[in-house]
ModelCIF file with pLDDT and N, C-alpha, C, O atoms, coordinates in Angstrom:
data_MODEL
#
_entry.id   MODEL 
#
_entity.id                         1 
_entity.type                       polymer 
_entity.pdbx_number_of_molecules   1 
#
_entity_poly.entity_id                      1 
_entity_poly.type                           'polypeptide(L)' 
_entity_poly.nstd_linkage                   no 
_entity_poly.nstd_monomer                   no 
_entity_poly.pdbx_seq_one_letter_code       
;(UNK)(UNK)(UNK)(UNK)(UNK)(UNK)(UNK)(UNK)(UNK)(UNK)(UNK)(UNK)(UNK)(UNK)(UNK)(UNK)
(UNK)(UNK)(UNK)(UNK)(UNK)(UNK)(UNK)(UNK)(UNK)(UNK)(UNK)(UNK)(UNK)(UNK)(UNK)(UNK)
(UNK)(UNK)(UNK)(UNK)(UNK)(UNK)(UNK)(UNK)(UNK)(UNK)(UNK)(UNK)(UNK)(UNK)(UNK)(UNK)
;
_entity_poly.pdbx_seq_one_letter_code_can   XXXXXXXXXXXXXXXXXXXXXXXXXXXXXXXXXXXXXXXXXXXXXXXX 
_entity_poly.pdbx_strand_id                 A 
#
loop_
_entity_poly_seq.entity_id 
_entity_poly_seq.num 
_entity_poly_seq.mon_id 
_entity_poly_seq.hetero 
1 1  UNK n 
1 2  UNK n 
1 3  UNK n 
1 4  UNK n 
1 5  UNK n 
1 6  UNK n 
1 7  UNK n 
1 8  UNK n 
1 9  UNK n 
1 10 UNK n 
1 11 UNK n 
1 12 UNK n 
1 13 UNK n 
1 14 UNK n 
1 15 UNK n 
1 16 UNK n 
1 17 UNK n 
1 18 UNK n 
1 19 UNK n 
1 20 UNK n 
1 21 UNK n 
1 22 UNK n 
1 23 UNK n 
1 24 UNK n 
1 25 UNK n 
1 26 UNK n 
1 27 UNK n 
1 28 UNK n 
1 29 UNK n 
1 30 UNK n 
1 31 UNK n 
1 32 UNK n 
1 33 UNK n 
1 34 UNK n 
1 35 UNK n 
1 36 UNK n 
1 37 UNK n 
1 38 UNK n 
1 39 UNK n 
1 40 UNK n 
1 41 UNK n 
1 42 UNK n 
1 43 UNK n 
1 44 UNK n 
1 45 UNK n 
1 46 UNK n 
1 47 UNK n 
1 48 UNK n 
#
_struct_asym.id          A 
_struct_asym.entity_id   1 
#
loop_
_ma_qa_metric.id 
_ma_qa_metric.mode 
_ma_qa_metric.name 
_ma_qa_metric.software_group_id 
_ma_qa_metric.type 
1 global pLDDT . pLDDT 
2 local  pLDDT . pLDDT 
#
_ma_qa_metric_global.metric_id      1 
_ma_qa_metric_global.metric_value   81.21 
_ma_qa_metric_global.model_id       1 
_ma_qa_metric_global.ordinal_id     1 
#
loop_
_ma_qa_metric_local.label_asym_id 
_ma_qa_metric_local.label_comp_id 
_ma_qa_metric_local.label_seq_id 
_ma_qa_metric_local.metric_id 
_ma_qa_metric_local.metric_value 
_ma_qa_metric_local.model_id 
_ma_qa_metric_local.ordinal_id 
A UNK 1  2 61.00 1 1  
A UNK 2  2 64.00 1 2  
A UNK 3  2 62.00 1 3  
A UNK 4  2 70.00 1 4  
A UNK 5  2 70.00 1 5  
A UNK 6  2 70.00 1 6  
A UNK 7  2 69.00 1 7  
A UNK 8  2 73.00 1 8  
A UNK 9  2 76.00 1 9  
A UNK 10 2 77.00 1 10 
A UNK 11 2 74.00 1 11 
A UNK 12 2 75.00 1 12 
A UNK 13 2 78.00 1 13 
A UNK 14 2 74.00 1 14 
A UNK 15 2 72.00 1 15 
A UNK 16 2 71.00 1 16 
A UNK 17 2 72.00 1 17 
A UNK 18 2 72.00 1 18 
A UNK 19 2 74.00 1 19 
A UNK 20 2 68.00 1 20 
A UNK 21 2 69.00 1 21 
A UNK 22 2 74.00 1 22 
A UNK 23 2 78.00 1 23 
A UNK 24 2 81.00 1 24 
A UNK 25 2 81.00 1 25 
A UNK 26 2 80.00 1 26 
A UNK 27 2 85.00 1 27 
A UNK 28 2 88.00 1 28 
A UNK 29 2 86.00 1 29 
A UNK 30 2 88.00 1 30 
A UNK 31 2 91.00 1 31 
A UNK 32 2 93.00 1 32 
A UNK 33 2 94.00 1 33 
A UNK 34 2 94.00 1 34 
A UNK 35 2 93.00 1 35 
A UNK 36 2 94.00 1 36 
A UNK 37 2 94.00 1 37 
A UNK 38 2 93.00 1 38 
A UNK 39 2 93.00 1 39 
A UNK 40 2 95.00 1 40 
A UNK 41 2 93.00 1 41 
A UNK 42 2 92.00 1 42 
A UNK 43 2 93.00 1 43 
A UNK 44 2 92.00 1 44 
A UNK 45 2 91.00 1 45 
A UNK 46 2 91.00 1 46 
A UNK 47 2 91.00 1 47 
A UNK 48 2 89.00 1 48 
#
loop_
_atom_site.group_PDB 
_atom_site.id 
_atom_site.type_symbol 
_atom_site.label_atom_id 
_atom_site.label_alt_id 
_atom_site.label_comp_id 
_atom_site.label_asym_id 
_atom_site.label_entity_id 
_atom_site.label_seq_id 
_atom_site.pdbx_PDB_ins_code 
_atom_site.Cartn_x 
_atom_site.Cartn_y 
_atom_site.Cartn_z 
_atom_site.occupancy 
_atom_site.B_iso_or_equiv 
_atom_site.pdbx_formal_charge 
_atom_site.auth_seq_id 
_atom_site.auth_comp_id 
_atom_site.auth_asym_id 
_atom_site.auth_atom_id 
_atom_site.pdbx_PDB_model_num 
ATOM 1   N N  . UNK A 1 1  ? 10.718  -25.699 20.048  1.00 61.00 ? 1  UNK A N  1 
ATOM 2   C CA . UNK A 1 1  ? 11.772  -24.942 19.368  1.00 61.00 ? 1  UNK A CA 1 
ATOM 3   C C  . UNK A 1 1  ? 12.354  -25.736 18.212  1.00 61.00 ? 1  UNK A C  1 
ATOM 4   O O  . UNK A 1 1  ? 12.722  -25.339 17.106  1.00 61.00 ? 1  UNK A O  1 
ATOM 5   N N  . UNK A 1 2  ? 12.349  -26.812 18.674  1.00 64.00 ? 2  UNK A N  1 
ATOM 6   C CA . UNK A 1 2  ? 13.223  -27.944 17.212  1.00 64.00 ? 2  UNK A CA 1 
ATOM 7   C C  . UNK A 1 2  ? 12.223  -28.054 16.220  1.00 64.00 ? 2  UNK A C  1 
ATOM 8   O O  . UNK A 1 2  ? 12.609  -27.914 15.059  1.00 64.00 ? 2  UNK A O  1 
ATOM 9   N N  . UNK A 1 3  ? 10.798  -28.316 16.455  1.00 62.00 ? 3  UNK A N  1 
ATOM 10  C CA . UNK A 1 3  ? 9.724   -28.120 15.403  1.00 62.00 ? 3  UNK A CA 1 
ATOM 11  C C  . UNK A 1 3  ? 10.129  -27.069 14.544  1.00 62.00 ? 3  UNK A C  1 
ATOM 12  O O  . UNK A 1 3  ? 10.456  -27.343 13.390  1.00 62.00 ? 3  UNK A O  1 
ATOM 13  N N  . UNK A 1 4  ? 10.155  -25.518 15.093  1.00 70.00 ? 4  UNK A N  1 
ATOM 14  C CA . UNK A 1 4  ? 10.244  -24.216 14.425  1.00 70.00 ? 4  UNK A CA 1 
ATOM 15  C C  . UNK A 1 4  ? 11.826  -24.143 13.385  1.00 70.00 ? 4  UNK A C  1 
ATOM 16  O O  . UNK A 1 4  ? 11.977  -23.553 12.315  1.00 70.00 ? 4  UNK A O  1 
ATOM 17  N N  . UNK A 1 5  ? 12.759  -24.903 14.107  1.00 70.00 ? 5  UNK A N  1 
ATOM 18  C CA . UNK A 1 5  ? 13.928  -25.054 13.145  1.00 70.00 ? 5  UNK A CA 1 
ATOM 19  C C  . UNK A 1 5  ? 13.678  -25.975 12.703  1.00 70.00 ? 5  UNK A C  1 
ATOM 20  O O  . UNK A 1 5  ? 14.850  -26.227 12.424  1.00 70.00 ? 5  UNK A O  1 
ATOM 21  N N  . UNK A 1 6  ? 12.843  -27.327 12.114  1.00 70.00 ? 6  UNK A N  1 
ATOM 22  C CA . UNK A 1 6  ? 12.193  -28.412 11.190  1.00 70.00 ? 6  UNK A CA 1 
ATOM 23  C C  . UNK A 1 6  ? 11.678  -27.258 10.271  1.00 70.00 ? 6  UNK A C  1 
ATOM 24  O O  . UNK A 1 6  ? 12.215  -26.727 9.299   1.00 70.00 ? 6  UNK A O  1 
ATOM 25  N N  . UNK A 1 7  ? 10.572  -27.050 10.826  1.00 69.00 ? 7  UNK A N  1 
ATOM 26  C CA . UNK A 1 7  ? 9.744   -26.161 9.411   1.00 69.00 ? 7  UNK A CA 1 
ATOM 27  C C  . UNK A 1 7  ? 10.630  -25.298 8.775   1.00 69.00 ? 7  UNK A C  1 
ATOM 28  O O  . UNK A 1 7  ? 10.249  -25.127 7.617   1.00 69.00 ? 7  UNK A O  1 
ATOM 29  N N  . UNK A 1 8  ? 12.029  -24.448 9.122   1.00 73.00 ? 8  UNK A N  1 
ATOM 30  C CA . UNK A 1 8  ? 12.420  -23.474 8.713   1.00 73.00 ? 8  UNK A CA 1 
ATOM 31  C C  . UNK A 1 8  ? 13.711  -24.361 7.386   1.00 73.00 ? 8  UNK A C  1 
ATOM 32  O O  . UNK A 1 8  ? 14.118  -23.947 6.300   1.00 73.00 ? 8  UNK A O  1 
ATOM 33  N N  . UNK A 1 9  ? 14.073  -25.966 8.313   1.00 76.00 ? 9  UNK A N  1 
ATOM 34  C CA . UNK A 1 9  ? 14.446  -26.348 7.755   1.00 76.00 ? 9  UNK A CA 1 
ATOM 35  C C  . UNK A 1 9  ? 13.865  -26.992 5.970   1.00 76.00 ? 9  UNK A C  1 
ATOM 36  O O  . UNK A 1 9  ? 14.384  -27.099 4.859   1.00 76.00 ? 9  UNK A O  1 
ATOM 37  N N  . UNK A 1 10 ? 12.684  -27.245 6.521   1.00 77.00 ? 10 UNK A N  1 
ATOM 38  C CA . UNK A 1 10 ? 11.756  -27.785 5.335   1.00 77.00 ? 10 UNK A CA 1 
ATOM 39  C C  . UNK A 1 10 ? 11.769  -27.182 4.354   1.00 77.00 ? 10 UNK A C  1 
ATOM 40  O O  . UNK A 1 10 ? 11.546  -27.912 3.388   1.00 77.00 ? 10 UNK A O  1 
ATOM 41  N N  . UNK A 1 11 ? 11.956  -25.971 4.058   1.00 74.00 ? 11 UNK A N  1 
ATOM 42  C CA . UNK A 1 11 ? 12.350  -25.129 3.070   1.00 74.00 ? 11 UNK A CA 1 
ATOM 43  C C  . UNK A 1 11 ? 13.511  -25.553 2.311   1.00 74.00 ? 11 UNK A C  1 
ATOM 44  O O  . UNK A 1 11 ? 13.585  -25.913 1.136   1.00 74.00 ? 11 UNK A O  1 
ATOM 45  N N  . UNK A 1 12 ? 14.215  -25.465 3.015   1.00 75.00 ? 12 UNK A N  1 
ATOM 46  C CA . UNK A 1 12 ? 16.029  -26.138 2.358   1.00 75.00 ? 12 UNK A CA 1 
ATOM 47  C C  . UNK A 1 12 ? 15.921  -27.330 1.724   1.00 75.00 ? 12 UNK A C  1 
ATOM 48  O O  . UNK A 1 12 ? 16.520  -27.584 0.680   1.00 75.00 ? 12 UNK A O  1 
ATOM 49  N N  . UNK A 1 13 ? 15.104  -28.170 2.357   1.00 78.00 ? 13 UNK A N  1 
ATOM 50  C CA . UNK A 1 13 ? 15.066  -29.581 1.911   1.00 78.00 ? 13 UNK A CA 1 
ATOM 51  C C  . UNK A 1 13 ? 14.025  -29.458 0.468   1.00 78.00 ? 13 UNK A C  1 
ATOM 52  O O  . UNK A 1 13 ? 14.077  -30.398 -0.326  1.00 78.00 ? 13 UNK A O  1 
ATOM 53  N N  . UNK A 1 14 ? 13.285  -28.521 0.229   1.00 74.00 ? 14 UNK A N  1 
ATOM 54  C CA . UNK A 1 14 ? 12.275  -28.342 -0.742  1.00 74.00 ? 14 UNK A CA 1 
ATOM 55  C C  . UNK A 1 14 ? 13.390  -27.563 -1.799  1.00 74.00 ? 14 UNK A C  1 
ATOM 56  O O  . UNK A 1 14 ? 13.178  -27.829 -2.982  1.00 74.00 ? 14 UNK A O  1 
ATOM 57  N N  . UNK A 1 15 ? 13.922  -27.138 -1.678  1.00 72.00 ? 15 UNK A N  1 
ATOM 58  C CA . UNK A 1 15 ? 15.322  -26.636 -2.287  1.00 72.00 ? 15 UNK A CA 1 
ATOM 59  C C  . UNK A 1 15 ? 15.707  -27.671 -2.837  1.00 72.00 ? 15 UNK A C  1 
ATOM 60  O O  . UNK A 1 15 ? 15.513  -28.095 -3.976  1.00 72.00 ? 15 UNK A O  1 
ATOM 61  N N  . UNK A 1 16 ? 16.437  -28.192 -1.726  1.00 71.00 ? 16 UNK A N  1 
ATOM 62  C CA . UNK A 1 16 ? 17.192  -29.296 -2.689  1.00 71.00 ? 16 UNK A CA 1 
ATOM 63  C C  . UNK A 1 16 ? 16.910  -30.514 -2.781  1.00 71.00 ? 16 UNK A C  1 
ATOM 64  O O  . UNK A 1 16 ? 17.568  -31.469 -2.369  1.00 71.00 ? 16 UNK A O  1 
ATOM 65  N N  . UNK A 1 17 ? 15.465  -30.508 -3.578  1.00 72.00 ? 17 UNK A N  1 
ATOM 66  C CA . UNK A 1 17 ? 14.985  -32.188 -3.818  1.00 72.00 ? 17 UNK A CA 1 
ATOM 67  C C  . UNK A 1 17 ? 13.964  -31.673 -5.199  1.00 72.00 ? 17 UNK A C  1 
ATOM 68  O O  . UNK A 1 17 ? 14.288  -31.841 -6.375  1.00 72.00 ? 17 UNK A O  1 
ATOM 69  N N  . UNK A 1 18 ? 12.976  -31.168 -4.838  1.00 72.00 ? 18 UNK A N  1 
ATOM 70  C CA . UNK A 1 18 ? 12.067  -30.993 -5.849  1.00 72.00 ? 18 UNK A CA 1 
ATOM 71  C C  . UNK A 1 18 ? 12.005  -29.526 -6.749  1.00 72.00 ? 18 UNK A C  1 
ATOM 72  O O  . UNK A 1 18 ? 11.284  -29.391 -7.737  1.00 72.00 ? 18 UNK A O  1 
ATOM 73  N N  . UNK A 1 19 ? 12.876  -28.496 -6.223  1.00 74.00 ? 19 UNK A N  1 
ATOM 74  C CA . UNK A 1 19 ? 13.292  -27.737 -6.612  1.00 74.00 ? 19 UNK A CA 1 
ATOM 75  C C  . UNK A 1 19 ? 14.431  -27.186 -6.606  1.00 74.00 ? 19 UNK A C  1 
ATOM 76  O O  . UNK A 1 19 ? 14.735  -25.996 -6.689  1.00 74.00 ? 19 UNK A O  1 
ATOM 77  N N  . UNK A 1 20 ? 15.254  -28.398 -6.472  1.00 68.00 ? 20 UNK A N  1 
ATOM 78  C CA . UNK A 1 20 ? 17.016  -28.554 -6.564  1.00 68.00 ? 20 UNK A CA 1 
ATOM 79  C C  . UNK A 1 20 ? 17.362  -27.523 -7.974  1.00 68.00 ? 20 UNK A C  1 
ATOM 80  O O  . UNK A 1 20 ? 17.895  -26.437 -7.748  1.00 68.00 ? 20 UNK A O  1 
ATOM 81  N N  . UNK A 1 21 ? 17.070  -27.872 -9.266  1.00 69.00 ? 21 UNK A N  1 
ATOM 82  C CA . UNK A 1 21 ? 17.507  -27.802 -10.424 1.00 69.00 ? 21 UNK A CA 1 
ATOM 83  C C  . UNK A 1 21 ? 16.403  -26.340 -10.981 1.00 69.00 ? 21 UNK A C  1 
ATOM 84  O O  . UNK A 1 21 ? 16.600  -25.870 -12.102 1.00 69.00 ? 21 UNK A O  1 
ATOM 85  N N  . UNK A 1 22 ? 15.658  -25.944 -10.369 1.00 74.00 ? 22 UNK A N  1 
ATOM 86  C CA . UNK A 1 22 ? 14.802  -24.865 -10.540 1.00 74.00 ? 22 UNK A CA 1 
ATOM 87  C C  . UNK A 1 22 ? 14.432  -24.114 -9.330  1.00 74.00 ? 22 UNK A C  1 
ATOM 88  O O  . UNK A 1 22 ? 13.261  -24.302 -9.000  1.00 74.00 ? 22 UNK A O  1 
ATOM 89  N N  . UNK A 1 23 ? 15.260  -23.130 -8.399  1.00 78.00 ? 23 UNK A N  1 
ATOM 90  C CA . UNK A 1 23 ? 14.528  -22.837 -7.295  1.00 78.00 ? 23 UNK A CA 1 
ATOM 91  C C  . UNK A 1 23 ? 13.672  -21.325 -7.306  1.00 78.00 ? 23 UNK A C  1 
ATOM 92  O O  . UNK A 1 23 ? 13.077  -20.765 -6.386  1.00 78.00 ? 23 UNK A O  1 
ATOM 93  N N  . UNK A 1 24 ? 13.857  -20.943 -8.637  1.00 81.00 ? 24 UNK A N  1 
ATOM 94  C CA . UNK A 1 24 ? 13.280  -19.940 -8.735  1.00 81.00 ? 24 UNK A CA 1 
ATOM 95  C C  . UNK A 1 24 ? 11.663  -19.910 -8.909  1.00 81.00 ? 24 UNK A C  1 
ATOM 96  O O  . UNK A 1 24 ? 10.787  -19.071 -8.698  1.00 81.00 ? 24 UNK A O  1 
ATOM 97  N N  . UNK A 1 25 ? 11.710  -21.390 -9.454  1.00 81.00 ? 25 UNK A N  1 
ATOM 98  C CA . UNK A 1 25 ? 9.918   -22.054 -9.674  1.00 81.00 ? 25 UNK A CA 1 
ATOM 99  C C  . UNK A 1 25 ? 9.606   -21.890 -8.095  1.00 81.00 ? 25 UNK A C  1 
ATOM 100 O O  . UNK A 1 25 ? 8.429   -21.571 -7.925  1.00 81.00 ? 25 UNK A O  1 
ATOM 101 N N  . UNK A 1 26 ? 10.308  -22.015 -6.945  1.00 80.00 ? 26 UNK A N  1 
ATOM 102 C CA . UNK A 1 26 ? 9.384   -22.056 -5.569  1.00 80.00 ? 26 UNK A CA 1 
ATOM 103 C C  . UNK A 1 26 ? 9.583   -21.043 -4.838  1.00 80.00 ? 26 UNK A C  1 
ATOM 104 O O  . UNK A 1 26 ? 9.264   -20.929 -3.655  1.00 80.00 ? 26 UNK A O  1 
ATOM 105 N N  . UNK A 1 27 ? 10.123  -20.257 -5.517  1.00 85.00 ? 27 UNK A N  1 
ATOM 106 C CA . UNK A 1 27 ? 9.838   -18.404 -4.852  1.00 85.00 ? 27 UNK A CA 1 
ATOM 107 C C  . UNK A 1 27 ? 8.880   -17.816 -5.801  1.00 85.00 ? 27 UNK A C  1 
ATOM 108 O O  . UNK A 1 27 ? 8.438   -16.691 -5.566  1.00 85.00 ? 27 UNK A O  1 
ATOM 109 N N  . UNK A 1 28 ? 8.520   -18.458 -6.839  1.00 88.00 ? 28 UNK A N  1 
ATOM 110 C CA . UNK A 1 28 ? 7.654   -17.738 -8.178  1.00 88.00 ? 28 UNK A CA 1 
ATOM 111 C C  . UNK A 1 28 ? 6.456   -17.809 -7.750  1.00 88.00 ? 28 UNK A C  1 
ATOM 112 O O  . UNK A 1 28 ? 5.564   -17.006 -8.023  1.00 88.00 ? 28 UNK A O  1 
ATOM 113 N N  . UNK A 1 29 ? 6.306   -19.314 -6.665  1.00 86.00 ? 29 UNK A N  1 
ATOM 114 C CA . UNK A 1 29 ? 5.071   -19.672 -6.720  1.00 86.00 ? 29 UNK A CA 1 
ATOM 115 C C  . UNK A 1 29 ? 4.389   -18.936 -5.693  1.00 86.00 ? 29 UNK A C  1 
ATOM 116 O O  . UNK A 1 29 ? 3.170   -18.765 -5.712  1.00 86.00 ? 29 UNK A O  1 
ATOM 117 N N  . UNK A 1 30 ? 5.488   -18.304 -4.399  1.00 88.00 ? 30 UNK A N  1 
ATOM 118 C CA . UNK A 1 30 ? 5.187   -17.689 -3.686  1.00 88.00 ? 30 UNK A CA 1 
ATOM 119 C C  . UNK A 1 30 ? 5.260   -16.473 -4.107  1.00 88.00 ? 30 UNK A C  1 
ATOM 120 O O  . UNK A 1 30 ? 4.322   -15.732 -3.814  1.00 88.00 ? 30 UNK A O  1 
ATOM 121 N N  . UNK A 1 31 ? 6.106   -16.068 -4.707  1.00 91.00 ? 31 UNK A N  1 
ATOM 122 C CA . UNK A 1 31 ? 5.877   -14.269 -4.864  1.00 91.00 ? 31 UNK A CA 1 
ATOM 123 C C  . UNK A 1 31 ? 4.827   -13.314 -6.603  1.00 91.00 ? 31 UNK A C  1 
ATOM 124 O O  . UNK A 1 31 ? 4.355   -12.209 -6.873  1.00 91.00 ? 31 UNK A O  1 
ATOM 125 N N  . UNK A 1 32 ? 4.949   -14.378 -7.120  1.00 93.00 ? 32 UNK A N  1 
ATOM 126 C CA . UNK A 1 32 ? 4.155   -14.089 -8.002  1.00 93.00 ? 32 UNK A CA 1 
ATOM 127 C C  . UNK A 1 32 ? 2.601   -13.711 -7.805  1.00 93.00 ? 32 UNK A C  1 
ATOM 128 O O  . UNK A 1 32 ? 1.981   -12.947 -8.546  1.00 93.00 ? 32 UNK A O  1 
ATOM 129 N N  . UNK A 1 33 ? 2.212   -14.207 -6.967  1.00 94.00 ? 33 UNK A N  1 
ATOM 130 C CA . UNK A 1 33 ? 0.192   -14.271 -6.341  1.00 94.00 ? 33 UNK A CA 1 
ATOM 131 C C  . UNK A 1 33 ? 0.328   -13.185 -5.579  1.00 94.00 ? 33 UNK A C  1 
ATOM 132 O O  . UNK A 1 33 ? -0.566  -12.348 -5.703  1.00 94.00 ? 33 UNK A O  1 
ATOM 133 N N  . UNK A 1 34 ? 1.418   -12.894 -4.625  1.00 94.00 ? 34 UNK A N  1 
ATOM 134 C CA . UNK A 1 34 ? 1.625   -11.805 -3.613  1.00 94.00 ? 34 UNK A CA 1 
ATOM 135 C C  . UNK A 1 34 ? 1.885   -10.711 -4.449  1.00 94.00 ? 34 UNK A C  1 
ATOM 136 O O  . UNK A 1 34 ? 1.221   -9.738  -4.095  1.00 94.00 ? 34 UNK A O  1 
ATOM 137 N N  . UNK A 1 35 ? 2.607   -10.492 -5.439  1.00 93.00 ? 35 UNK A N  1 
ATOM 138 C CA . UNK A 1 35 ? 3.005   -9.259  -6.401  1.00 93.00 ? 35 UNK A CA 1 
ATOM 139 C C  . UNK A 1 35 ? 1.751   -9.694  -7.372  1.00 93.00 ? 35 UNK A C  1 
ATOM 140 O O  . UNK A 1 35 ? 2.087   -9.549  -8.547  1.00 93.00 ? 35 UNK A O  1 
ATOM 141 N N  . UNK A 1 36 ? 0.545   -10.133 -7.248  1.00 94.00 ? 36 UNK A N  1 
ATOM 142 C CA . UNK A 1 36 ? 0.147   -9.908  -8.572  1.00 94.00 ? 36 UNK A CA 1 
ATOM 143 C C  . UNK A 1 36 ? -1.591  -9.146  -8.034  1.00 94.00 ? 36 UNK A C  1 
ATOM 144 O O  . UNK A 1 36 ? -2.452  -8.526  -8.658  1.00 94.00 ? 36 UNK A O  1 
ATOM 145 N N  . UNK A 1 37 ? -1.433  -9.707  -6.272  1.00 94.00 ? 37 UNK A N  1 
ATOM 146 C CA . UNK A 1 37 ? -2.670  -9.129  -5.926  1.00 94.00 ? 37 UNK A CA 1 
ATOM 147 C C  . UNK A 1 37 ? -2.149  -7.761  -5.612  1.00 94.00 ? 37 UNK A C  1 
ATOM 148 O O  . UNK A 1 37 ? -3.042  -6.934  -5.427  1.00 94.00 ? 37 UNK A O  1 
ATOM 149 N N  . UNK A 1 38 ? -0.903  -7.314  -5.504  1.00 93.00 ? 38 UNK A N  1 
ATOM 150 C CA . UNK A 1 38 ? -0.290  -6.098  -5.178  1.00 93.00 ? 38 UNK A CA 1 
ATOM 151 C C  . UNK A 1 38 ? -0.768  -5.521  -6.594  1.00 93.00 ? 38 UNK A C  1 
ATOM 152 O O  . UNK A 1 38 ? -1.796  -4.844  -6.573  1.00 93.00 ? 38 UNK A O  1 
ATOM 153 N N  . UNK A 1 39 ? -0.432  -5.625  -7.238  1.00 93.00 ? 39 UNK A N  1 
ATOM 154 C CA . UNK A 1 39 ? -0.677  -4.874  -8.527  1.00 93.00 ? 39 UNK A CA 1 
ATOM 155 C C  . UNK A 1 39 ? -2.180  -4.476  -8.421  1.00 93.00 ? 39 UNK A C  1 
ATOM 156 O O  . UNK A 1 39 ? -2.486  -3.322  -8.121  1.00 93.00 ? 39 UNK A O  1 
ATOM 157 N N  . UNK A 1 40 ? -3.177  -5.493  -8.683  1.00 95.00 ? 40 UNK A N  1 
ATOM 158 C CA . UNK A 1 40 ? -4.662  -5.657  -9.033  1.00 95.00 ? 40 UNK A CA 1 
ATOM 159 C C  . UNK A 1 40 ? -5.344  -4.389  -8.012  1.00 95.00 ? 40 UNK A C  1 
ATOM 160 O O  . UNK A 1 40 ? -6.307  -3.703  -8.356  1.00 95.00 ? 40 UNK A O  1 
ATOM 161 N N  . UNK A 1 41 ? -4.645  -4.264  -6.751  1.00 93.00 ? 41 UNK A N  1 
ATOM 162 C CA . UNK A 1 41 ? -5.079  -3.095  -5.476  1.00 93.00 ? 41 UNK A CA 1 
ATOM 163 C C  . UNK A 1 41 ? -4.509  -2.018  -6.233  1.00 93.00 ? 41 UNK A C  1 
ATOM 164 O O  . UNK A 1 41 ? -5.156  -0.984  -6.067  1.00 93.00 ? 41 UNK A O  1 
ATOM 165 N N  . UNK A 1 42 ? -3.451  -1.879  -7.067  1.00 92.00 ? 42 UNK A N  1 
ATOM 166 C CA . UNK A 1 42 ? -2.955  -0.748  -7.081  1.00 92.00 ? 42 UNK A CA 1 
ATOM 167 C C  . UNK A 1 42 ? -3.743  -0.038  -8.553  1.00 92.00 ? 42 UNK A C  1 
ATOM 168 O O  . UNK A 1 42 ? -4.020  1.143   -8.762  1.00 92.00 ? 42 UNK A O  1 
ATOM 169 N N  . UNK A 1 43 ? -3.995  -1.408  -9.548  1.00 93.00 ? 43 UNK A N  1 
ATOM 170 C CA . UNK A 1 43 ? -4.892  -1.115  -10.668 1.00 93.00 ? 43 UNK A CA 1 
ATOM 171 C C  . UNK A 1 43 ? -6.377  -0.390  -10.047 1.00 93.00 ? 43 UNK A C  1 
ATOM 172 O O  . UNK A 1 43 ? -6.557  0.776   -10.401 1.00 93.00 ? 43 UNK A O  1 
ATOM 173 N N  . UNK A 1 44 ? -7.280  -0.925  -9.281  1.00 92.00 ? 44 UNK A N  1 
ATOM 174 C CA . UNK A 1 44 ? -8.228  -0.573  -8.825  1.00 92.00 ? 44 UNK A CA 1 
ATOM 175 C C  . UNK A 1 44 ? -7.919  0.683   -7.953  1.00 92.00 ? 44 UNK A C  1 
ATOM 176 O O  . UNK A 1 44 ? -8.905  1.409   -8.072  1.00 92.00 ? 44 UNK A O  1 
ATOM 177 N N  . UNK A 1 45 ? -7.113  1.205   -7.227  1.00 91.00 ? 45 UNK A N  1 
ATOM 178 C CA . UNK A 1 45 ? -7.422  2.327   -6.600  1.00 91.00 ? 45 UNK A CA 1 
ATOM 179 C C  . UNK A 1 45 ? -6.983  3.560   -7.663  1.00 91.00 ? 45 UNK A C  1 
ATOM 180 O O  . UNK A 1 45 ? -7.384  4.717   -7.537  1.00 91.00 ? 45 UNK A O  1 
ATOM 181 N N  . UNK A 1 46 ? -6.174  3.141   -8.628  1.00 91.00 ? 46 UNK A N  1 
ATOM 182 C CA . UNK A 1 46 ? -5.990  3.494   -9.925  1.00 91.00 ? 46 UNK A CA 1 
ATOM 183 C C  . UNK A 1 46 ? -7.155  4.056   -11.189 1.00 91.00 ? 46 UNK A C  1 
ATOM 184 O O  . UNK A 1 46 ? -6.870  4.983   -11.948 1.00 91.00 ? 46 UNK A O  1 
ATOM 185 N N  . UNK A 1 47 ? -8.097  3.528   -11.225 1.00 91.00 ? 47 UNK A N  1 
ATOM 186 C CA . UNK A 1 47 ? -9.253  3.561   -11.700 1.00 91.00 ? 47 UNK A CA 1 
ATOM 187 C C  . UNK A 1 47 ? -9.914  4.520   -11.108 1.00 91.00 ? 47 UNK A C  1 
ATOM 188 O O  . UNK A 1 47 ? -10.298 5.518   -11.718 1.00 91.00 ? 47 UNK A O  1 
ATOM 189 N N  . UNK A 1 48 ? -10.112 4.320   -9.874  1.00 89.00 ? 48 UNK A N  1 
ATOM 190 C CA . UNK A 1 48 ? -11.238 5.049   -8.925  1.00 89.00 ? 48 UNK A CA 1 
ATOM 191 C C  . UNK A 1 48 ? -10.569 6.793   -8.670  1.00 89.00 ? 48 UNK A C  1 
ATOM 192 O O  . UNK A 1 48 ? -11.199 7.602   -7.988  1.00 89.00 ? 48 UNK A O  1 
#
């Protein structure tokens, strides 16, 4: 259980160290690939 609140914590700490001063760069990095293969499915069934 303390592992699962570490990892959840690890986030926070990635917050505020390497993406203290930019945290929008480490939701970009995650939601940008996820919204961009969303799109590419929606281009292709689009086409067809």
């Amino acid at each position: 259980s303390r592992l699962i609140k570490g990892m959840i914590d690890l986030f926070t700490v990635l917050l505020s160290t390497r993406f203290r001063m930019r945290p929008a760069h480490l939701f970009a990095y995650i939601g940008l690939p996820i919204a961009g293969s969303g799109f590419a499915a929606l281009t292709y069934l689009s086409v067809l």
